[in-house]
C-alpha atoms as a PDB file:
ATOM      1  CA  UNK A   1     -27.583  -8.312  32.063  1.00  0.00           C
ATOM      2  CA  UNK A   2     -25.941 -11.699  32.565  1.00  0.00           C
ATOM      3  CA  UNK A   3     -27.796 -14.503  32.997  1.00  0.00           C
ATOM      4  CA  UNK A   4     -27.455 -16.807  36.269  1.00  0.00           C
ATOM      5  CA  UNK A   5     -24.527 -19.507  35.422  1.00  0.00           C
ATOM      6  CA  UNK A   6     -23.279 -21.307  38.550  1.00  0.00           C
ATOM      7  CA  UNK A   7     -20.083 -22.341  36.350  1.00  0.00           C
ATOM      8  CA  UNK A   8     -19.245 -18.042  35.835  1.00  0.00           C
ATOM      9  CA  UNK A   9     -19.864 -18.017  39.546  1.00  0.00           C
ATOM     10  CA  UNK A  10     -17.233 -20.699  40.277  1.00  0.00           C
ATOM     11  CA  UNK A  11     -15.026 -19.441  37.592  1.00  0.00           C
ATOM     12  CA  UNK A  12     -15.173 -15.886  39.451  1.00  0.00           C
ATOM     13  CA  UNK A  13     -14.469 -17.265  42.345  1.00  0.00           C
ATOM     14  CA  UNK A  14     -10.976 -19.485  41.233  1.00  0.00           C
ATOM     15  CA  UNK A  15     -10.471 -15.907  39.741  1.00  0.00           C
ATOM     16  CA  UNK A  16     -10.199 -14.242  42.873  1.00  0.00           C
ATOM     17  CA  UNK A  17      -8.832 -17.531  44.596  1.00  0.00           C
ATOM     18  CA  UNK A  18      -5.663 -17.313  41.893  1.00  0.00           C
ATOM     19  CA  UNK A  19      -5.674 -12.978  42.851  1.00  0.00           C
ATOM     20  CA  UNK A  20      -6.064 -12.958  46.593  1.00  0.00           C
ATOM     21  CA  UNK A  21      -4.782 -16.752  47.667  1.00  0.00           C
ATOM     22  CA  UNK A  22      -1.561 -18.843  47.754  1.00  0.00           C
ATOM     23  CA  UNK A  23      -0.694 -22.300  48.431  1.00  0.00           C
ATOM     24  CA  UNK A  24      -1.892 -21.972  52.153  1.00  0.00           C
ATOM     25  CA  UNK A  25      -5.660 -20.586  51.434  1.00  0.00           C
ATOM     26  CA  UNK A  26      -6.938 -17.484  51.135  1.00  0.00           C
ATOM     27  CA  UNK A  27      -4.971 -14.352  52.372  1.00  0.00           C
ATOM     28  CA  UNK A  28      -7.433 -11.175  52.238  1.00  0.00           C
ATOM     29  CA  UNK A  29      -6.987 -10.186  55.833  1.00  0.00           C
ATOM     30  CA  UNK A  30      -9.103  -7.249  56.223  1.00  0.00           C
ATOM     31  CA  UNK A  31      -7.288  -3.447  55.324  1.00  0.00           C
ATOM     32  CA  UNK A  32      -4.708  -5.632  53.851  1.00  0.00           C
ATOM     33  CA  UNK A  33      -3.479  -4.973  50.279  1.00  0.00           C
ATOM     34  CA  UNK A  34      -4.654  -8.223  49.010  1.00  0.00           C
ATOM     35  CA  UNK A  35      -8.021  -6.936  50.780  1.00  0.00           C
ATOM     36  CA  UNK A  36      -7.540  -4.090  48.788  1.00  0.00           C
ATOM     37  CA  UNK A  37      -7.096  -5.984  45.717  1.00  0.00           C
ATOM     38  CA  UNK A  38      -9.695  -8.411  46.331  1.00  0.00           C
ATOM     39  CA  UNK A  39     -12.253  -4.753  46.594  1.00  0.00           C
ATOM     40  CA  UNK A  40     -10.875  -3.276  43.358  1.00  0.00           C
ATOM     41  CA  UNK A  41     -11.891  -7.131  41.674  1.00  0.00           C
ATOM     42  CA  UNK A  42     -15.266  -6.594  42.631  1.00  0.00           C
ATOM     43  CA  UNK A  43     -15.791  -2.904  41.707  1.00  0.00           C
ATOM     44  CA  UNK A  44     -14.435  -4.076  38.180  1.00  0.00           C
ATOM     45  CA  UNK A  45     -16.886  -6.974  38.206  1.00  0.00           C
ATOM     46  CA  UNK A  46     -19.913  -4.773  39.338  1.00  0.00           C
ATOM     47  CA  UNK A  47     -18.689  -1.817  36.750  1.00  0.00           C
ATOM     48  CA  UNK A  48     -19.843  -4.186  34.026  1.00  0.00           C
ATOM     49  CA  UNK A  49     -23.803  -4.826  35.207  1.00  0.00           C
ATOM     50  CA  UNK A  50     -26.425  -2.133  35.372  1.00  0.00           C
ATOM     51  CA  UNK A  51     -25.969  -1.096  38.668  1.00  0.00           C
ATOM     52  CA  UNK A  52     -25.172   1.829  41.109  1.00  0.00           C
ATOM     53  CA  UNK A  53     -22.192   1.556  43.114  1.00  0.00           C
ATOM     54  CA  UNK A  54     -21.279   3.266  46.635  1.00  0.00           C
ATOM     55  CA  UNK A  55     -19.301   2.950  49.725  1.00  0.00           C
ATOM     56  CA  UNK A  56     -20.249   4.276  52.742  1.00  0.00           C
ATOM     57  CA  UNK A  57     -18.220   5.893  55.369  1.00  0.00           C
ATOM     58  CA  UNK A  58     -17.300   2.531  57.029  1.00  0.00           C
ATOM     59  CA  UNK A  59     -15.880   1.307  54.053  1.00  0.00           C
ATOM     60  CA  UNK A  60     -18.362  -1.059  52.930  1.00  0.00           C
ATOM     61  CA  UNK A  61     -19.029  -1.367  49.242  1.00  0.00           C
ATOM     62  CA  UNK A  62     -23.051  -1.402  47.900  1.00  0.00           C
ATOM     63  CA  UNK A  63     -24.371  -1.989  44.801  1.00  0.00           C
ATOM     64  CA  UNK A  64     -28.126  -1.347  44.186  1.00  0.00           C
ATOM     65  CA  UNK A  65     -29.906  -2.857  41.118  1.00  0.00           C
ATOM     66  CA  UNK A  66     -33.265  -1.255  40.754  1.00  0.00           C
ATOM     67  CA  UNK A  67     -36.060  -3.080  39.705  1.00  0.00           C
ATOM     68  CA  UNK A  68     -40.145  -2.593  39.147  1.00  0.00           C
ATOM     69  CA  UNK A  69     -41.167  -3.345  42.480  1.00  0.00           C
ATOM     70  CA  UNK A  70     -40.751  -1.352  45.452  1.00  0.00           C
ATOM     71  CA  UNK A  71     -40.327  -3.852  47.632  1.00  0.00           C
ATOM     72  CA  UNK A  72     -36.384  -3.959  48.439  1.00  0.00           C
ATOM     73  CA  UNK A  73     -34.036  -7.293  49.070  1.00  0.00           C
ATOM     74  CA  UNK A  74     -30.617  -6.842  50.631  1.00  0.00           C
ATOM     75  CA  UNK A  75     -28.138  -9.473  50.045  1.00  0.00           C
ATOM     76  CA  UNK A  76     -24.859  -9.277  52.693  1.00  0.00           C
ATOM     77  CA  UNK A  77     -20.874 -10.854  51.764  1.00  0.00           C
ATOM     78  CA  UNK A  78     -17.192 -10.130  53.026  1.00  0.00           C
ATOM     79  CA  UNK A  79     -14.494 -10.228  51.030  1.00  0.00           C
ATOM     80  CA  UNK A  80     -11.837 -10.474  53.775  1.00  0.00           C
ATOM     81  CA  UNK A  81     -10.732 -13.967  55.366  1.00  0.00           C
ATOM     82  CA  UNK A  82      -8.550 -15.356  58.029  1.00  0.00           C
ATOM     83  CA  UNK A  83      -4.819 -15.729  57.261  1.00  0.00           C
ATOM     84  CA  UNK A  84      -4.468 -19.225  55.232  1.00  0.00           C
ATOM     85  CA  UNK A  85      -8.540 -19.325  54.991  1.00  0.00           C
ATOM     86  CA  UNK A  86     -10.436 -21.402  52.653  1.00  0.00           C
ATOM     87  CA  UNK A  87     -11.110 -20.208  49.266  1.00  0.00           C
END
């Protein structure tokens, strides 16, 4: 598994700045296609790390890396933004 690397972290996140944005900000207005594309980036990204991967029936996308302990951490995001939002 990758180790933490706030530089990858910024770098993935110009990434989907340069796949999702323009010159006015970010554009992934929610059920839009860049939405959609901004998704099918993440999926990819979370296809290469050693964990499971579902969506549930509203549409939101989980991804559960199991570990030794049975104590459980949930860790929330959205990948949509407001029309011309920061990146």
């Amino acid at each position: 598994m990758a180790s933490l690397d706030p530089k990858r972290t910024v770098a993935e996140l110009k990434e989907l700045r340069a796949l999702t944005g323009d010159e006015h900000g970010a554009q992934r207005v929610a059920f839009s296609q860049t939405w959609l594309k901004a998704r099918a980036w993440l999926r990819d990204k979370l296809h290469a790390l050693p964990v499971e991967i579902a969506a549930d029936a509203a549409g939101n996308l989980w991804a559960t890396l199991r570990g030794e302990s049975p104590r459980t951490l949930v860790i929330g995001g959205h990948m949509d933004s407001v029309p011309n939002g920061g990146w």
